[in-house]
N, C-alpha and C. Protein backbone atom coordinates (compact mmCIF):
# COMPACT_ATOMS: atom_id res chain seq x y z
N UNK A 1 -14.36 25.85 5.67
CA UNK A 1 -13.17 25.12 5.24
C UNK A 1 -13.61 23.99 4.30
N UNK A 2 -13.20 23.58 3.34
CA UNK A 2 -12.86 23.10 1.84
C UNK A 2 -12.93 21.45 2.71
N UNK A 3 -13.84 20.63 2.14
CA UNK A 3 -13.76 19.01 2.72
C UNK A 3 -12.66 18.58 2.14
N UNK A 4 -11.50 17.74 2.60
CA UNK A 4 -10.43 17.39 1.95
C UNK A 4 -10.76 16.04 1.85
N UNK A 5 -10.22 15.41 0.24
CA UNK A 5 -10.29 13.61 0.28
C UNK A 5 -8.68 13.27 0.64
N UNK A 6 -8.57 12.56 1.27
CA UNK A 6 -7.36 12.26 1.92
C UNK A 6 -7.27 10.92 0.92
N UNK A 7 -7.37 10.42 -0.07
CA UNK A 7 -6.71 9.18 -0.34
C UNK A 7 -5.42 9.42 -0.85
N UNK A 8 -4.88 7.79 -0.55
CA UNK A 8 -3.23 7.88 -0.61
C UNK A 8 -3.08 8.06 -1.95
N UNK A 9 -3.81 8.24 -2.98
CA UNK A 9 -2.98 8.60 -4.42
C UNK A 9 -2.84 9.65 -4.10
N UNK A 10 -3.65 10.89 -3.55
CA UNK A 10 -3.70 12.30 -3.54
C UNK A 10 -2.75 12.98 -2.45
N UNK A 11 -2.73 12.29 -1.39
CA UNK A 11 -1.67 12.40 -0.25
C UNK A 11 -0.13 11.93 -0.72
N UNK A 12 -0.23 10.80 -1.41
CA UNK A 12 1.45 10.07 -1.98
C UNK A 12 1.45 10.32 -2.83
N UNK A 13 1.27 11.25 -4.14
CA UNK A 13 1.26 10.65 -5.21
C UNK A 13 2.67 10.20 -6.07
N UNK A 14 3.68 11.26 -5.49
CA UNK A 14 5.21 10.09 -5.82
C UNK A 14 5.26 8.71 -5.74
N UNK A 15 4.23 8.10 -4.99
CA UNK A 15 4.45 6.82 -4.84
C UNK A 15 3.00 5.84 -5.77
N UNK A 16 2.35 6.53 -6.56
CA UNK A 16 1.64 6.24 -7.36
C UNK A 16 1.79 4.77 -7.64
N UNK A 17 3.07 4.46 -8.21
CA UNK A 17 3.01 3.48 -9.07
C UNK A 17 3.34 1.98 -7.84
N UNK A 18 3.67 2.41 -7.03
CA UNK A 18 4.15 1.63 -5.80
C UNK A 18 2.76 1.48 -5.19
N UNK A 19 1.88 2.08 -4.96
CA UNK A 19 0.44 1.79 -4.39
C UNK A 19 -0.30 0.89 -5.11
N UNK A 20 -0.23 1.44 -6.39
CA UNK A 20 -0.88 0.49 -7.44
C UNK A 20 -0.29 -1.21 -7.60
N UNK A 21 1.12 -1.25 -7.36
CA UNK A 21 1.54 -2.79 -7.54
C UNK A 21 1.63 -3.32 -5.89
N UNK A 22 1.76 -2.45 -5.08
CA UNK A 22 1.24 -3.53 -3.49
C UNK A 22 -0.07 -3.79 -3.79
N UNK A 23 -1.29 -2.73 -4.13
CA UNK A 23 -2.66 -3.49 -4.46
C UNK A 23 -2.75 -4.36 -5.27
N UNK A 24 -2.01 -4.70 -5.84
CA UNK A 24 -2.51 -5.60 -6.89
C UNK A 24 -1.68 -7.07 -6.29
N UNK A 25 -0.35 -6.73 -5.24
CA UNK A 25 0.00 -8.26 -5.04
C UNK A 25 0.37 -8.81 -3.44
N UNK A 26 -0.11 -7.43 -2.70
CA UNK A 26 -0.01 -7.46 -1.32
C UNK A 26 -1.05 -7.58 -0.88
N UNK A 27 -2.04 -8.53 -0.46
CA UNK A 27 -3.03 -8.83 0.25
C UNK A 27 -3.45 -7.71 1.73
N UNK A 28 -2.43 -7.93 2.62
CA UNK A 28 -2.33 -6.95 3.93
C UNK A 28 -2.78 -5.42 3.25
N UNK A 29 -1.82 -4.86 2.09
CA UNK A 29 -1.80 -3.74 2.13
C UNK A 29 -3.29 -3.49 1.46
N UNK A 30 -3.47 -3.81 0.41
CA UNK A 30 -4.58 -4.10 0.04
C UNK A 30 -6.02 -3.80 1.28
N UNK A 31 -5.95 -4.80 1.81
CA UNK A 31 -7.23 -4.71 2.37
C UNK A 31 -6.53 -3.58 3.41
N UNK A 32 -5.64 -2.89 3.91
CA UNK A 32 -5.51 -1.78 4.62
C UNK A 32 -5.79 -0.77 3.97
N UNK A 33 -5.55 -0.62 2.73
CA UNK A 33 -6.09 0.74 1.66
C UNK A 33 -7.36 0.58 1.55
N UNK A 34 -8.07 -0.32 1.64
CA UNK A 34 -9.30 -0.76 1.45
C UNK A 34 -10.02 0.13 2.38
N UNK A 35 -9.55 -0.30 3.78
CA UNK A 35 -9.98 0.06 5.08
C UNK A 35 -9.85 1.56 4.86
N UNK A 36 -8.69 2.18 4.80
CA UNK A 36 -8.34 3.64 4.83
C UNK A 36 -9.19 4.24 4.27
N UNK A 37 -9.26 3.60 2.78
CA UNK A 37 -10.74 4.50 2.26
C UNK A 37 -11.72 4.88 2.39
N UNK A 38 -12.31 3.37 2.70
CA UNK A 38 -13.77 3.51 3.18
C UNK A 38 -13.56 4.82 4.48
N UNK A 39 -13.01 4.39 5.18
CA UNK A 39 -13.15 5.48 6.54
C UNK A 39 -12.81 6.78 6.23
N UNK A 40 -11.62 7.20 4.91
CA UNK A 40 -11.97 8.60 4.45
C UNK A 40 -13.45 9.12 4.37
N UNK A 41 -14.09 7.90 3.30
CA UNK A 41 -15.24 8.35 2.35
C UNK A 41 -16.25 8.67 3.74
N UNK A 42 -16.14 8.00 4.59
CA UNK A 42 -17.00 8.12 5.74
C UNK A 42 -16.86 9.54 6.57
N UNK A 43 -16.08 9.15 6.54
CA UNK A 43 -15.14 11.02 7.57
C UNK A 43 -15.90 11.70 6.32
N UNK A 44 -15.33 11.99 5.12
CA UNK A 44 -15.81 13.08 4.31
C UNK A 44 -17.40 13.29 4.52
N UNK A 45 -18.19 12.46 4.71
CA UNK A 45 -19.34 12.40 4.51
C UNK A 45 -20.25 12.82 5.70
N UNK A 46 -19.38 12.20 7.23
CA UNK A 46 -19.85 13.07 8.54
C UNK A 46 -19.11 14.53 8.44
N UNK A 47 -18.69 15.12 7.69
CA UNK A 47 -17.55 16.68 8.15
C UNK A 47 -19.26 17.41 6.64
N UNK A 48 -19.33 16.62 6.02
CA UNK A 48 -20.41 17.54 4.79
C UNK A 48 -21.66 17.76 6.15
N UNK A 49 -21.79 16.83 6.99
CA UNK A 49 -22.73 16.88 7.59
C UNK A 49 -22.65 17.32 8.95
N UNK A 50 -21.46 18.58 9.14
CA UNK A 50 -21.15 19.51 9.85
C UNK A 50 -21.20 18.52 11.58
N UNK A 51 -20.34 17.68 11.80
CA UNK A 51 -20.31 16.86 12.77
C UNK A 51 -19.67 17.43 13.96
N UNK A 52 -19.63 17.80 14.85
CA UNK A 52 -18.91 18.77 15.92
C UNK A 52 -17.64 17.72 15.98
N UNK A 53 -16.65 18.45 15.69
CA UNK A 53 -15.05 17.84 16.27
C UNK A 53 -14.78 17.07 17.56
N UNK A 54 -16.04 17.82 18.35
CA UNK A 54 -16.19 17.26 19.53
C UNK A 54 -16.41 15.67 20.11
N UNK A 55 -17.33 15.11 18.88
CA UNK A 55 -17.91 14.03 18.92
C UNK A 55 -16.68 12.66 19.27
N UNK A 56 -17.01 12.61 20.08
CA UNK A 56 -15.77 11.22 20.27
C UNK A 56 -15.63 9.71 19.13
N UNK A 57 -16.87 9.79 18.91
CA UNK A 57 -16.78 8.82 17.69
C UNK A 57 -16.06 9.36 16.26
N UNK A 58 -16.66 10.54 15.71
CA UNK A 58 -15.78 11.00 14.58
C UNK A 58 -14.41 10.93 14.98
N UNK A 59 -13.82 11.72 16.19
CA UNK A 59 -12.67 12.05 16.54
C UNK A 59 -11.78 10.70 16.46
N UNK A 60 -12.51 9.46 16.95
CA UNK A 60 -11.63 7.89 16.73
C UNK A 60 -11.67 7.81 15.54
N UNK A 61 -12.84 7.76 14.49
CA UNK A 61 -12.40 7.32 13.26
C UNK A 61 -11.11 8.49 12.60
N UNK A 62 -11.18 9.88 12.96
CA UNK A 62 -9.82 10.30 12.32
C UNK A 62 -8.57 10.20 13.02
N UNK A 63 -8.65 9.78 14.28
CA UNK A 63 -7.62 8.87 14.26
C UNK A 63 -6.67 7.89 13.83
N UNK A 64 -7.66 7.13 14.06
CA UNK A 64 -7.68 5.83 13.08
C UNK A 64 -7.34 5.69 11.45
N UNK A 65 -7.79 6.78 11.07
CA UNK A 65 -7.38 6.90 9.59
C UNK A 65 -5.80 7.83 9.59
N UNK A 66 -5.87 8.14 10.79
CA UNK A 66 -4.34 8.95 10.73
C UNK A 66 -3.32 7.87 11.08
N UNK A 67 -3.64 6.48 11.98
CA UNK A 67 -2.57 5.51 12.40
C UNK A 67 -2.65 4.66 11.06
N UNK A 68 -3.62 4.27 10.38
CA UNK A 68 -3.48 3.25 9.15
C UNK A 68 -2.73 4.49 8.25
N UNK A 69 -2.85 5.30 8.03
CA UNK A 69 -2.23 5.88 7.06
C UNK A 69 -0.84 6.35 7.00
N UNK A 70 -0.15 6.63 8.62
CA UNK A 70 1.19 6.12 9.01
C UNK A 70 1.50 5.39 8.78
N UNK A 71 0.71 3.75 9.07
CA UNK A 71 1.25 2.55 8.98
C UNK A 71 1.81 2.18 7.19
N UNK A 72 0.31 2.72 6.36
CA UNK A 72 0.81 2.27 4.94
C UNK A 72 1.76 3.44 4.47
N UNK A 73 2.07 4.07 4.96
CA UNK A 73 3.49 5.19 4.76
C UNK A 73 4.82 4.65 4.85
N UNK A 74 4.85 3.77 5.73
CA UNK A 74 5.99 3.17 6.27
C UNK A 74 5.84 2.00 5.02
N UNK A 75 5.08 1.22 4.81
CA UNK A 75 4.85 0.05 3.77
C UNK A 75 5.38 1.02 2.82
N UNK A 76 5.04 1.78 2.34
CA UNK A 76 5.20 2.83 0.56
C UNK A 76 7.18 3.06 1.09
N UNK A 77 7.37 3.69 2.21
CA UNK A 77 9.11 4.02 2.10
C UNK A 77 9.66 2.95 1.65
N UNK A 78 9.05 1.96 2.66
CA UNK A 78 10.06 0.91 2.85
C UNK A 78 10.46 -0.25 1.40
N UNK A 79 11.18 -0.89 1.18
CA UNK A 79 11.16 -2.41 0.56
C UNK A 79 10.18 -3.59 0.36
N UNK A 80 9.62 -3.23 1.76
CA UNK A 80 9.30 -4.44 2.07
C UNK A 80 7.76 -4.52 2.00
N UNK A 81 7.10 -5.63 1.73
CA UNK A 81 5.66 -6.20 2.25
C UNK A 81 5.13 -5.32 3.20
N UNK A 82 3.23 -5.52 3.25
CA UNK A 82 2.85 -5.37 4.36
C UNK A 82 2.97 -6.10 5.26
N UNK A 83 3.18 -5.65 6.55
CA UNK A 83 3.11 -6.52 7.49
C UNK A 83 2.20 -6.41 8.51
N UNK A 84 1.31 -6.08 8.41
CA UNK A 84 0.29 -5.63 9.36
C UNK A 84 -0.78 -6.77 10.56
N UNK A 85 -0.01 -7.90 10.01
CA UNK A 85 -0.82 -9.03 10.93
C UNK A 85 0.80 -9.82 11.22
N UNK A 86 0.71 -9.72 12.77
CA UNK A 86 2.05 -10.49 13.38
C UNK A 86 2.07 -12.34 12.94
């Protein structure tokens, strides 16, 4: 199976131009895309290096990249700011 890059231009890309202006003036979202990435580039890089699914550590980080990437989904529908720190 084909390594997939999951970044949100390639996953959203209708929302292209909306990713590009929260990065540039949303701090929260920003450093959450930040985060998302890196932990793609990481995932991509343990799956090249045939990591058993099994592994409980891989399995949290794609988690984890599956709840931040809900979260900035909801930021891209919505109006509004990130809000990711109460």
């Amino acid at each position: 199976m084909p390594i997939r890059n999951h970044a949100l231009t390639k996953e959203f890309p209708e929302y292209l131009e909306k990713i590009k202006n929260l990065r540039l003036n949303d701090l929260p979202f920003r450093e959450a895309c930040d985060e998302y990435n890196e932990l793609d580039k990481q995932i991509r890089q343990l799956e090249l290096k045939d990591i058993p699914t099994e592994d409980q550590h891989f399995s949290r980080m794609r988690f984890h990249r599956a709840h931040l990437k809900d979260k900035l989904y909801q930021i891209l529908r919505s109006d509004k700011s990130a809000n990711f720190y109460p």
